[in-house]
Protein backbone atom coordinates (compact mmCIF):
# COMPACT_ATOMS: atom_id res chain seq x y z
CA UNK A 1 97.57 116.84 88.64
CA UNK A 2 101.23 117.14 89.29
CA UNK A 3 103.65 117.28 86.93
CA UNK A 4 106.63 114.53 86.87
CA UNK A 5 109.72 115.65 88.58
CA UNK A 6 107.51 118.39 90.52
CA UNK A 7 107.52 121.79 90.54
CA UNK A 8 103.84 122.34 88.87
CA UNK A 9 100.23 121.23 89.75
CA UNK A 10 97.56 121.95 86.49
CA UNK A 11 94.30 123.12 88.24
CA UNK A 12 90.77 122.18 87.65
CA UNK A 13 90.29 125.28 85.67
CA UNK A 14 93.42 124.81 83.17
CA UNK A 15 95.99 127.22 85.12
CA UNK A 16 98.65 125.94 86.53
CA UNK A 17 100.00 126.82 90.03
CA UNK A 18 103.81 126.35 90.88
CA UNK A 19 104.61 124.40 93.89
CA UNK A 20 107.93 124.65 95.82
CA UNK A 21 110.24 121.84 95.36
CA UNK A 22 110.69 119.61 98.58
CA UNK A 23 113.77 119.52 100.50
CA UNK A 24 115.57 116.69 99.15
CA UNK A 25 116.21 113.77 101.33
CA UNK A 26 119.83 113.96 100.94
CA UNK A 27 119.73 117.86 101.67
CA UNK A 28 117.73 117.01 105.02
CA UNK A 29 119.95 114.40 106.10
CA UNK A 30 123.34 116.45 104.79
CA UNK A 31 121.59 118.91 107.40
CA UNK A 32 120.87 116.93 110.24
CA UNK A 33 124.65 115.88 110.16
CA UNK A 34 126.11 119.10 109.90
CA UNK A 35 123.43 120.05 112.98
CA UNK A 36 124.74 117.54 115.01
CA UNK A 37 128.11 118.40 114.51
CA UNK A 38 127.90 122.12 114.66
CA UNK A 39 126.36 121.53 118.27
CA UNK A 40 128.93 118.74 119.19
CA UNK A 41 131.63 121.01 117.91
CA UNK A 42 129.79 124.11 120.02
CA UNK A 43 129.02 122.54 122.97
CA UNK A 44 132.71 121.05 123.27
CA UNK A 45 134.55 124.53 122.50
CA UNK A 46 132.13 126.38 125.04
CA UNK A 47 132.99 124.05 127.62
CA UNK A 48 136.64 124.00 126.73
CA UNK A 49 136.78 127.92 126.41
CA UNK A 50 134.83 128.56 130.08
CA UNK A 51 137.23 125.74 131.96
CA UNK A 52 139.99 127.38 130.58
CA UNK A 53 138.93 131.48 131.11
CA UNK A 54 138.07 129.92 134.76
CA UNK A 55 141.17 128.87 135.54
CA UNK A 56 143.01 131.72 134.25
CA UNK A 57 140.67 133.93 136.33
CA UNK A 58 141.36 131.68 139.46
CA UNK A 59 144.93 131.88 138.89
CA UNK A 60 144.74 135.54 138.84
CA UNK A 61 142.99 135.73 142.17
CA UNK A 62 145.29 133.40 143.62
CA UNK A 63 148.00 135.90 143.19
CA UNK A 64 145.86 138.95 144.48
CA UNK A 65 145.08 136.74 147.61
CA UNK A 66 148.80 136.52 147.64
CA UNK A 67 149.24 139.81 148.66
CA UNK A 68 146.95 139.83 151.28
CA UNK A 69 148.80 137.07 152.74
CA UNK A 70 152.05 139.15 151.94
CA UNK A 71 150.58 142.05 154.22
CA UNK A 72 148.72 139.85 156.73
CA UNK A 73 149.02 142.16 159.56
CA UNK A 74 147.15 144.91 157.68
CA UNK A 75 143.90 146.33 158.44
CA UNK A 76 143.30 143.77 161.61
CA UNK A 77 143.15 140.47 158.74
CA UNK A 78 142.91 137.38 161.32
CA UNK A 79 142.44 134.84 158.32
CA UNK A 80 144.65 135.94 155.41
CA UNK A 81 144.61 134.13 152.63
CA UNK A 82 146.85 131.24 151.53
CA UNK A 83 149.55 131.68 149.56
CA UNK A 84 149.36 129.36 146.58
CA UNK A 85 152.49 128.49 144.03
CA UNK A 86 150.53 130.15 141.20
CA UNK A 87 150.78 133.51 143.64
CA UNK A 88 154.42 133.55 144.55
CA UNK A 89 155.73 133.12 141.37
CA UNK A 90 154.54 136.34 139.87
CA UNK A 91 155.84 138.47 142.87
CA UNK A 92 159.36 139.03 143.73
CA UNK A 93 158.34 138.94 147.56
CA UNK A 94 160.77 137.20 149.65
CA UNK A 95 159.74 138.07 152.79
CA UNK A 96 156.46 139.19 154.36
CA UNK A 97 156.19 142.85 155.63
CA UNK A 98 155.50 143.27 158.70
CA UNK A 99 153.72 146.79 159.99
CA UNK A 100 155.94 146.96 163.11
CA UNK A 101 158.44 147.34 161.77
CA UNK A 102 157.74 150.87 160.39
CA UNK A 103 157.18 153.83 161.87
CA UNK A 104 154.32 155.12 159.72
CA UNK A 105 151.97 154.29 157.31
CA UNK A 106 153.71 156.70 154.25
CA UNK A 107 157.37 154.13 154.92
CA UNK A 108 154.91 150.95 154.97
CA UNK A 109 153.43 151.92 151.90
CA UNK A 110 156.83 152.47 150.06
CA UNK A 111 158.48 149.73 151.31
CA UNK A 112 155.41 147.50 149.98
CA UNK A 113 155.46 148.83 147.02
CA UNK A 114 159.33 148.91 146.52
CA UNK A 115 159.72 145.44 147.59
CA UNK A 116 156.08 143.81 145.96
CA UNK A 117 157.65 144.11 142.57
CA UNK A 118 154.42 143.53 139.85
CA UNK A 119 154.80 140.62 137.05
CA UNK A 120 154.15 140.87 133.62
CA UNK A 121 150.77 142.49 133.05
CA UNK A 122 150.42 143.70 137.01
CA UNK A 123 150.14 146.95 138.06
CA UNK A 124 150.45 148.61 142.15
CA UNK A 125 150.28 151.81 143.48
CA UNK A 126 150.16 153.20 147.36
CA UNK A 127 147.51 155.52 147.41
CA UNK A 128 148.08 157.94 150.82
CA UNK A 129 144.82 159.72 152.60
CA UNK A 130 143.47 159.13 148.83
CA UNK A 131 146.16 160.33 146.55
CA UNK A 132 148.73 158.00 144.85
CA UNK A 133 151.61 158.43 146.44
CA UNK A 134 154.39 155.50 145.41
CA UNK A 135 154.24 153.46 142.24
CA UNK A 136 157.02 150.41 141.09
CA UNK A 137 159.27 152.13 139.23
CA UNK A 138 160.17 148.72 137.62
CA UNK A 139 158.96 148.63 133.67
CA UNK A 140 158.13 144.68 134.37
CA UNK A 141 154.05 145.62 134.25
CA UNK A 142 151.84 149.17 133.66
CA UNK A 143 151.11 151.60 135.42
CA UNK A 144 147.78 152.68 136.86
CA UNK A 145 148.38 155.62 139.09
CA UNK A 146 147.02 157.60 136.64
CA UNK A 147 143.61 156.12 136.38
CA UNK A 148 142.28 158.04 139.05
CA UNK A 149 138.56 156.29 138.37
CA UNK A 150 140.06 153.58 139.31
CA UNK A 151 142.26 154.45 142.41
CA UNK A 152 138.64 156.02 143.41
CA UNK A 153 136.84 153.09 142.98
CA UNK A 154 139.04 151.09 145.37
CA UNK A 155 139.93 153.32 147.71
CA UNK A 156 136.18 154.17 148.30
CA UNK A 157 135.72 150.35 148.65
CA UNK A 158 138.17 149.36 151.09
CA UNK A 159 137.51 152.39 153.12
CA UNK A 160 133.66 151.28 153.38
CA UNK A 161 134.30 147.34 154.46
CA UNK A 162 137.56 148.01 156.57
CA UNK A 163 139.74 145.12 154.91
CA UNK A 164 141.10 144.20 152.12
CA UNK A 165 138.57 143.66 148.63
CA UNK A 166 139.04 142.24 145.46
CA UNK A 167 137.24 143.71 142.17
CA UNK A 168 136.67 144.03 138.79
CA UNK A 169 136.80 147.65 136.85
CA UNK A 170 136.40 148.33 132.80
CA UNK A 171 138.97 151.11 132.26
CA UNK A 172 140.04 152.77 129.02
CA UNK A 173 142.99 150.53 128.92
CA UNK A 174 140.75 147.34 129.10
CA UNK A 175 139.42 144.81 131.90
CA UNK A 176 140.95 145.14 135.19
CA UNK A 177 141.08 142.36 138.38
CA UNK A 178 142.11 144.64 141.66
CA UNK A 179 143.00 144.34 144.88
CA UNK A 180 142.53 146.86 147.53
CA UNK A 181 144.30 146.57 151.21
CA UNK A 182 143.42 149.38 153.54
CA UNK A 183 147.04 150.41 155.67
CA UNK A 184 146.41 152.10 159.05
CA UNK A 185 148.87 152.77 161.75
CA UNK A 186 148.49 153.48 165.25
CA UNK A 187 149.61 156.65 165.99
CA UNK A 188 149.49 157.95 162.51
CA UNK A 189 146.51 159.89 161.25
CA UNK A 190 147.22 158.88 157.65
CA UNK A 191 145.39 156.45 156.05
CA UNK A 192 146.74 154.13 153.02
CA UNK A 193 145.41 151.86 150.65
CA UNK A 194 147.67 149.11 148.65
CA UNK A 195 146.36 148.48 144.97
CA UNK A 196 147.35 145.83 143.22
CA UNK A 197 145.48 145.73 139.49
CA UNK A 198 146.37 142.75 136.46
CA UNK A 199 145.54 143.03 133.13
CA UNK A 200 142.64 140.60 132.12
CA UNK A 201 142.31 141.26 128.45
CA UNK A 202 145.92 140.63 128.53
CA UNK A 203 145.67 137.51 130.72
CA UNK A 204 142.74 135.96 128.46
CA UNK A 205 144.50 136.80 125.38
CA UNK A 206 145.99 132.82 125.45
CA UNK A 207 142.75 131.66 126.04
CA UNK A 208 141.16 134.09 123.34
CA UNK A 209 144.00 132.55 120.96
CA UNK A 210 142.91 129.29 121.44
CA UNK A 211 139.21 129.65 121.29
CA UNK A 212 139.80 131.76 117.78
CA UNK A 213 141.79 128.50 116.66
CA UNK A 214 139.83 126.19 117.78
CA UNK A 215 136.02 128.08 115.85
CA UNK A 216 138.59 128.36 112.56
CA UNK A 217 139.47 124.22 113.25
CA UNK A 218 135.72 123.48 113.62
CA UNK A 219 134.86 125.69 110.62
CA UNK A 220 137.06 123.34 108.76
CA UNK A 221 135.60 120.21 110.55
CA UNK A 222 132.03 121.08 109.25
CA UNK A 223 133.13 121.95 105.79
CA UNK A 224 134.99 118.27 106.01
CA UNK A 225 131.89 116.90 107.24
CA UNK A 226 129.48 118.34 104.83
CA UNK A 227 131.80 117.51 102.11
CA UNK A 228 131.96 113.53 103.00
CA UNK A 229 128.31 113.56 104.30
CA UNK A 230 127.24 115.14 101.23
CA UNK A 231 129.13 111.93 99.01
CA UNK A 232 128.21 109.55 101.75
CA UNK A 233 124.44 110.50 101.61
CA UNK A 234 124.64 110.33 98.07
CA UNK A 235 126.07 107.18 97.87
CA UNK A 236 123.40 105.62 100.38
CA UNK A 237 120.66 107.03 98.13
CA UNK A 238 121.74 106.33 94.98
CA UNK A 239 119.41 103.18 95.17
CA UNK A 240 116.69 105.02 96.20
CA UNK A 241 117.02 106.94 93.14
CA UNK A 242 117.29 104.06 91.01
CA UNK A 243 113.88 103.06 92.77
CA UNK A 244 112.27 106.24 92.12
CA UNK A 245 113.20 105.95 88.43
CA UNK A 246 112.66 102.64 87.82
CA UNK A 247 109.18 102.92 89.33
CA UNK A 248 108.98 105.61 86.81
CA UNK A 249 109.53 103.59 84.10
CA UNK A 250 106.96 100.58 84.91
CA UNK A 251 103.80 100.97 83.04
CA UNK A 252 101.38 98.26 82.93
CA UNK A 253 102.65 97.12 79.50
CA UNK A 254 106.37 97.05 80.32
CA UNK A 255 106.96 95.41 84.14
CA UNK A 256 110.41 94.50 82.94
CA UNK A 257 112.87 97.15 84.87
CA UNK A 258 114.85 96.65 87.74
CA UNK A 259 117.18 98.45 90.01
CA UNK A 260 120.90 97.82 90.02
CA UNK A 261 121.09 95.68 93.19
CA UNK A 262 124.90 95.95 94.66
CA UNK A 263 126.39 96.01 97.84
CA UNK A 264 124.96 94.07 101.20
CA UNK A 265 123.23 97.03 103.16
CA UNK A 266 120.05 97.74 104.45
CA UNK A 267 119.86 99.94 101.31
CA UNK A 268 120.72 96.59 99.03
CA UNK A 269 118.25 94.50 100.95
CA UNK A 270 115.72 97.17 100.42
CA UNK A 271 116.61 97.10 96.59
CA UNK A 272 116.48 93.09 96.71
CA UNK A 273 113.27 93.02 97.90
CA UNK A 274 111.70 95.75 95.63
CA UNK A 275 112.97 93.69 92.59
CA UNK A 276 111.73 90.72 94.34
CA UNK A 277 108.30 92.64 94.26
CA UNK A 278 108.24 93.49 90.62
CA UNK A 279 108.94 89.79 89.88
CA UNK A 280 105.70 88.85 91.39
CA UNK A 281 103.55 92.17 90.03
CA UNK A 282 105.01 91.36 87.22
CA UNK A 283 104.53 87.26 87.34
CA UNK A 284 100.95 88.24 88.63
CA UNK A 285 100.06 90.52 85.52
CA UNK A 286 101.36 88.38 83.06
CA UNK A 287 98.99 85.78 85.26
CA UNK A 288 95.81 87.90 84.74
CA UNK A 289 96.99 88.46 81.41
CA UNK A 290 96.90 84.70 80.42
CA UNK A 291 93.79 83.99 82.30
CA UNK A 292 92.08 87.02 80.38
CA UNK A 293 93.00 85.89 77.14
CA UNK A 294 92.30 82.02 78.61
CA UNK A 295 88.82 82.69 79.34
CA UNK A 296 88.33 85.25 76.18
CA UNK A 297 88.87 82.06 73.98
CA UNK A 298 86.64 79.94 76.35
CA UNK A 299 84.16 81.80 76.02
CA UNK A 300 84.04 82.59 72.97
CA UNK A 301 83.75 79.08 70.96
CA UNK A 302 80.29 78.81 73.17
CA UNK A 303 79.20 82.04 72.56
CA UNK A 304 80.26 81.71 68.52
CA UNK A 305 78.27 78.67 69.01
CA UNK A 306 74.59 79.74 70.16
CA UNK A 307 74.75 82.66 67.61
CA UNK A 308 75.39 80.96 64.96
CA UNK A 309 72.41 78.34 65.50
CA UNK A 310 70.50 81.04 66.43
CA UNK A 311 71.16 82.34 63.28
CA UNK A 312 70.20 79.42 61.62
CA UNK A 313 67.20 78.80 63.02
CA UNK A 314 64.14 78.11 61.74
CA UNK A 315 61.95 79.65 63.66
CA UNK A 316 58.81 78.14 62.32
CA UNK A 317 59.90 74.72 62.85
CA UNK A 318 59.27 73.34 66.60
CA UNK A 319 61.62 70.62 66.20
CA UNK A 320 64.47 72.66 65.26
CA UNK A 321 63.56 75.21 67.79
CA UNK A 322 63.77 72.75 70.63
CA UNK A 323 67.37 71.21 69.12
CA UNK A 324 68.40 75.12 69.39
CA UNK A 325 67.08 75.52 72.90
CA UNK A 326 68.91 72.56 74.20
CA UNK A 327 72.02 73.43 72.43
CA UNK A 328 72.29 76.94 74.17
CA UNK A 329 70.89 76.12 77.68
CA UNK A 330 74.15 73.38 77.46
CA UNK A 331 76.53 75.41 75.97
CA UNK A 332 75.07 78.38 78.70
CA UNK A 333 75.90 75.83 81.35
CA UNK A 334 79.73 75.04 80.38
CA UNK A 335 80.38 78.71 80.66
CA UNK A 336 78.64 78.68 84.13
CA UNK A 337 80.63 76.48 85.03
CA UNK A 338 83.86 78.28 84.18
CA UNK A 339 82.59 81.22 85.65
CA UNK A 340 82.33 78.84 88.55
CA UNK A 341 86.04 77.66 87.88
CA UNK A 342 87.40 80.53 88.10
CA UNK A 343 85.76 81.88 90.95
CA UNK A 344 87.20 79.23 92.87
CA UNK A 345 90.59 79.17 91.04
CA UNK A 346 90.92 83.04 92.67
CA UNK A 347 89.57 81.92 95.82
CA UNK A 348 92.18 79.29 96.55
CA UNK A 349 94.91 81.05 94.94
CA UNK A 350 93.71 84.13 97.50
CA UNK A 351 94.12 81.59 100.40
CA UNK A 352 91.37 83.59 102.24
CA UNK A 353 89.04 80.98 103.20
CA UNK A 354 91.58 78.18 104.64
CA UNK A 355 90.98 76.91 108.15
CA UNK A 356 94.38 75.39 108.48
CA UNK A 357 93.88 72.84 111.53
CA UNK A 358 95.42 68.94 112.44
CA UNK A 359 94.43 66.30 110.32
CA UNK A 360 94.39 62.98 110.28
CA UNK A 361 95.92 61.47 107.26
CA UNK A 362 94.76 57.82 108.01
CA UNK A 363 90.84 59.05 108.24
CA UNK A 364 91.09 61.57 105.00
CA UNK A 365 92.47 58.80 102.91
CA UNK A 366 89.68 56.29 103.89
CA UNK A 367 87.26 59.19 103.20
CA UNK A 368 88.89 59.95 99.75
CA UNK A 369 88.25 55.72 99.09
CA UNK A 370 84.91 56.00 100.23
CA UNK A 371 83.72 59.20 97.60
CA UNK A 372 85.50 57.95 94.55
CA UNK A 373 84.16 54.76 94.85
CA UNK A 374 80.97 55.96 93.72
CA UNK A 375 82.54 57.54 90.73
CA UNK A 376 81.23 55.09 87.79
CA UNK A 377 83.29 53.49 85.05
CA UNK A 378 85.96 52.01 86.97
CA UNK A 379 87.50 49.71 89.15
CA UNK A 380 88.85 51.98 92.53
CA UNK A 381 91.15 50.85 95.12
CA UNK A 382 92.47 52.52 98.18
CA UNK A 383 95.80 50.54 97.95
CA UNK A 384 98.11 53.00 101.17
CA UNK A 385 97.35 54.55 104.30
CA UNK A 386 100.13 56.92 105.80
CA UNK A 387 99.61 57.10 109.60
CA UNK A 388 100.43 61.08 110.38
CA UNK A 389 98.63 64.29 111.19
CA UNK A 390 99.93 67.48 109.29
CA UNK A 391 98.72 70.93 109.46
CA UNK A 392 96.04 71.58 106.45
CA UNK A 393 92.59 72.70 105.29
CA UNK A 394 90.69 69.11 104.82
CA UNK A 395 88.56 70.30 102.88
CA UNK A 396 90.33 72.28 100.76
CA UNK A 397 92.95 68.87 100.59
CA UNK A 398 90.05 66.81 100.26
CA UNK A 399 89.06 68.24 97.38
CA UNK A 400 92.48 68.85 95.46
CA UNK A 401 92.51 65.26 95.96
CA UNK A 402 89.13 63.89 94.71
CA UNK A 403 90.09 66.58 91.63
CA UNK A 404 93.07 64.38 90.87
CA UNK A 405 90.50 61.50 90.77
CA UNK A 406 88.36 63.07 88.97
CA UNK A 407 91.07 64.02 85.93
CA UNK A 408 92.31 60.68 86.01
CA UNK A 409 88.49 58.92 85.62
CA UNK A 410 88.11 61.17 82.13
CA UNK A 411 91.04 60.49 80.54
CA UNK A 412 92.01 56.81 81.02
CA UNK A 413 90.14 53.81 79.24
CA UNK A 414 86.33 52.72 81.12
CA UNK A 415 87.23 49.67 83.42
CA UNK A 416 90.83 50.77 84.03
CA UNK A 417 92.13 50.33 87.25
CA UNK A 418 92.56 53.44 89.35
CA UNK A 419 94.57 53.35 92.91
CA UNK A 420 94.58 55.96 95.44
CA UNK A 421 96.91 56.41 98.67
CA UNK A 422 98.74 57.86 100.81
CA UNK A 423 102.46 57.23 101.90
CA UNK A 424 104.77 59.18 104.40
CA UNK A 425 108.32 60.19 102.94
CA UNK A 426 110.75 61.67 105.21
CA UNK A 427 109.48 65.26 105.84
CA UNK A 428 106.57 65.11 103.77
CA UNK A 429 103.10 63.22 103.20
CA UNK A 430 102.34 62.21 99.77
CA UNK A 431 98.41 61.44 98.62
CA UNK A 432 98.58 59.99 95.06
CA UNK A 433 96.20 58.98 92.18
CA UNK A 434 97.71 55.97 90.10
CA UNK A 435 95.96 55.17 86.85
CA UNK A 436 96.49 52.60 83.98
CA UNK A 437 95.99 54.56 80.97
CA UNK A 438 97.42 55.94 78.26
CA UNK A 439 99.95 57.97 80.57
CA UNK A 440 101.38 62.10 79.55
CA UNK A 441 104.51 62.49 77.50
CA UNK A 442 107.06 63.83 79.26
CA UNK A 443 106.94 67.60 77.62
CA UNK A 444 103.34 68.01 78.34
CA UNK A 445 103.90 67.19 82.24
CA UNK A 446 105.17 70.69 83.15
CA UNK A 447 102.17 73.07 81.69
CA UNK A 448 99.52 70.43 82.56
CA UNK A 449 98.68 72.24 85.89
CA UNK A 450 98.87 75.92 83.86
CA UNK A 451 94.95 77.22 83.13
CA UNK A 452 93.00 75.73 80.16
CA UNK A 453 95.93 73.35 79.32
CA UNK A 454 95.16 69.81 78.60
CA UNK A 455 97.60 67.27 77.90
CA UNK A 456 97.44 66.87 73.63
CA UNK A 457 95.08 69.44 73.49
CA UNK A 458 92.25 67.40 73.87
CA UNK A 459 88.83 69.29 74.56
CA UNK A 460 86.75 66.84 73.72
CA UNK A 461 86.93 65.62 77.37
CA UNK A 462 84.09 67.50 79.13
CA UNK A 463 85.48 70.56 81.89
CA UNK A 464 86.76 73.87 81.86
CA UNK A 465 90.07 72.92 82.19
CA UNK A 466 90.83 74.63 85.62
CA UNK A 467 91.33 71.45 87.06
CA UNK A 468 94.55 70.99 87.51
CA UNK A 469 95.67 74.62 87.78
CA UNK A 470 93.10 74.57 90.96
CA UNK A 471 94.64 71.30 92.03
CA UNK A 472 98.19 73.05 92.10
CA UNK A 473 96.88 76.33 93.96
CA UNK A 474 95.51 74.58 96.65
CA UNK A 475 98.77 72.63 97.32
CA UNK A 476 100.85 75.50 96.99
CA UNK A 477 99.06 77.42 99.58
CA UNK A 478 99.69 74.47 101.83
CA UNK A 479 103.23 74.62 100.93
CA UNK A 480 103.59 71.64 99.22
CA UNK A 481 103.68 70.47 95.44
CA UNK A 482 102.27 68.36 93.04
CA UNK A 483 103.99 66.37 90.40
CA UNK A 484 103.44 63.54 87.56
CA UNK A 485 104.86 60.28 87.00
CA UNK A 486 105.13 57.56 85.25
CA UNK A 487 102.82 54.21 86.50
CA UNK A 488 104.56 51.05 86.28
CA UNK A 489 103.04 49.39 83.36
CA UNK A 490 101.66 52.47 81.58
CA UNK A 491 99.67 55.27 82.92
CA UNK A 492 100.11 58.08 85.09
CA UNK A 493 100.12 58.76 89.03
CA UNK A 494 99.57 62.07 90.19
CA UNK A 495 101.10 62.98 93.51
CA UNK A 496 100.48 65.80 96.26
CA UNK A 497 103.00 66.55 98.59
CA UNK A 498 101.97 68.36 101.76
CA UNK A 499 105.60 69.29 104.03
CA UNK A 500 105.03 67.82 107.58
CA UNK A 501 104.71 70.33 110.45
CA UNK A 502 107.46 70.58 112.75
CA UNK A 503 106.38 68.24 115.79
CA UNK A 504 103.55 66.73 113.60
CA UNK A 505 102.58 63.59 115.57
CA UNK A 506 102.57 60.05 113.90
CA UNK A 507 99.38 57.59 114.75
CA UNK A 508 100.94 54.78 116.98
CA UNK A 509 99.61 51.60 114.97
CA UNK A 510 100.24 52.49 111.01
CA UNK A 511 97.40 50.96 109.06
CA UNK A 512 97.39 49.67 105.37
CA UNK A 513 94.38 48.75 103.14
CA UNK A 514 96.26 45.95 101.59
CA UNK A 515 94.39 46.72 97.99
CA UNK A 516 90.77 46.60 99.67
CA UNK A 517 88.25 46.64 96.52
CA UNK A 518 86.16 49.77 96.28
CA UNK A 519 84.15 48.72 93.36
CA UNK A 520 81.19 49.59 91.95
CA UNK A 521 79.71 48.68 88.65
CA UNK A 522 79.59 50.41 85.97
CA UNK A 523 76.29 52.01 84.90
CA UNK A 524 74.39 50.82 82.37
């Protein structure tokens, strides 16, 4: 058994276990958000940072391959590189050197690097049969003829592939993107490499900013986003909670509570319809509660009944011994037959054994003329005949409507008149009962169809008084209604409307009785 609100479950044996608390939906949903984002958020900053280190990195290339293009005659390069805007703005190059022109490979070297002043985070030095021989003496960039690792490094590579390489080396200073061009001369047994170095850490540091900004923005974002999702959520689920309270609260003896319905949301609709559902449970148990206590007191004036002539009896005395027998074996059969009652009443009002098909109005009605003329005591006429089909059970119609008959042959005067018909009325088919009697008052007309309710209490009128309440069930499942009236003259006409069905087809050639005499007399 779990305890209410959770957190506890009592065991067979007495002890009770703690359970862990579920996840709240809100929590779950607060998360789910905040997942989304984060990844959003991640995904679009990882893209952002790697376009952006890219092109910084291509720029920076760009103005390496610059300075192959600057020495293009070096080391034999047929297809030197193109010089791109990006590369001659950071160089102070204004002409391209041309080996020729010197007459060795030490003057070519510190020309180059006299003339190929470095930018702001560049570095060159002219390294001569492997020792650094010139460096810029401009303060514009740093200076890496000291990092002889390095100078190593690129010398060693240049030397192996014979033209000019490009590289990246982790120094003590930071990241490093080099260039090495290998200088020869013919003529001159000195050999010369140009090495031209820039400063990634230094390069990245904009992009570095950015990406720094950008987590601290999205930090921000998320705690925005769990902060409104967190109210939002709440907000959406506040009915939920109301429904998990006020579900709570029902207990069979109080069906009364409902949740707060406001808004016009998915979450309102939801709430609309669960109140709509505890109107019917509740309609339906106060239902079973009337029929229980209906039945109770049925049963219990025939049961009070055989006991206490039972009681009575004289058990010596045949006569009064047979008078006893009879009594109970008829009082035994009223109750069967609100056993009987009531079984049907719950069939029909279950609506589980309709077999909803067209019928002919025209043929029913002559069928309904032809069964209650056999019903003795008065003087029957099928007066209407509506000309329609509609979409019902007949049977189940057939006999709401003989039931009508029925009630109206116990409770108006023997010999009275009694017409029965059927009429079409816009949308709707109408199959009446008209009688001449004694007619129902006005205030009695709306409980007459409620269980065990007789107009003026009457119970002297054999039945169970299910009658009428099975009468109204049976229309209702066929979507129509039934109603009283006044007769004109005195009495009462009963009246079953059944809706048409969309496209319902009417009989060509309408037919009418014309007050044709069902009559049968009276039995002795």
């Amino acid at each position: 058994m779990r305890a209410a609100g959770g957190g506890a479950r009592t065991g067979d044996n007495g002890t009770v276990h703690r359970t862990h608390r579920p996840i709240s939906a809100r929590t779950r949903i607060l998360g789910a958000i905040l997942a989304v984002a984060c990844v959003g958020l991640s995904v679009v900053g990882g893209v952002t940072f790697v376009v952006q280190r890219e092109r910084v990195l291509s720029g920076i290339d760009e103005r390496l391959r610059a300075q192959v293009d600057v020495l293009r005659t070096v080391a034999g390069d047929d297809d030197p590189a193109e010089v791109t805007g990006a590369g001659t703005a950071t160089t102070t190059a204004t002409e391209d050197l041309d080996i020729d022109d010197y007459s060795s490979v030490d003057d070519y070297l510190h020309a180059a690097v006299a003339r190929l002043v470095p930018a702001q985070n560049e570095a060159s030095v002219a390294v001569v049969d492997g020792t650094p021989r010139y460096r810029p003496e401009t303060l514009s960039g740093f200076d890496i003829s000291g990092d002889t690792a390095l100078i190593d490094r690129a010398v060693a590579e240049a030397e192996q592939h014979g033209k000019a390489v490009r590289g990246t080396a982790v120094t003590p200073t930071g990241s490093l993107r080099y260039i090495a061009v290998p200088v020869s001369m013919p003529g001159d047994p000195d050999t010369g490499v140009y090495i031209r170095a820039v400063d990634l850490d230094e390069e990245l540091r904009p992009v570095t900013a950015s990406a720094t900004t950008y987590a601290i923005a999205a930090l921000i974002t998320l705690a925005a986003i769990g902060g409104v999702g967190w109210f939002v959520a709440g907000r959406l689920l506040s009915p939920i909670r109301h429904l998990r309270d006020t579900a709570d609260a029902i207990t069979i003896d109080d069906l009364g509570a409902r949740i707060p319905t406001q808004g016009n949301d998915d979450i309102s609709d939801l709430t609309r319809t669960v109140n709509s559902m505890l109107d019917r449970l509740e309609g339906s148990v106060d239902v079973q509660r009337q029929l229980l206590d209906d039945v109770r007191h049925e049963l219990k004036t025939p049961i009070t009944i055989v006991r206490g002539h039972l009681e009575l009896m004289d058990a010596a005395d045949p006569a009064d011994v047979a008078n006893i027998r009879s009594l109970g074996i008829a009082e035994l059969d009223r109750m069967t037959r609100l056993v009987e009652d009531i079984d049907l009443l719950a069939t029909v009002e279950g609506g589980e054994q309709f077999a909803m098909r067209e019928v002919d109005i025209a043929s029913l009605s002559r069928r309904v003329g032809e069964l209650v003329a056999v019903i003795p005591g008065h003087d029957w006429r099928l007066a209407d005949v509506a000309s329609v089909t509609v979409h019902a059970d007949p049977d189940r119609l057939l006999q709401a409507w003989l039931q009508l008959a029925d009630n109206a042959a116990k409770y108006t005067p023997t010999g009275s008149p009694v017409e029965v018909g059927s009429t079409v009325d816009g949308a709707e088919v109408r199959l009446w009962v008209r009688d001449h009697g004694t007619g129902i008052a006005p205030a009695a007309r709306h409980r007459i169809f409620r269980r065990f309710d007789r107009a003026g209490g009457k119970r002297s009128v054999g039945g169970s008084g299910l009658g009428l309440a099975i009468v109204d069930a049976i229309v209702r499942a066929h979507g129509g209604s039934c109603d009283v009236t006044d007769t004109p003259g005195g009495g009462a006409t009963f009246t079953i409307r059944v809706p048409l069905r969309p496209g319902a087809a009417r009989l060509p050639q309408p037919v009418r009785a014309g007050d044709v005499v069902l009559q049968r007399e009276a039995a002795e």
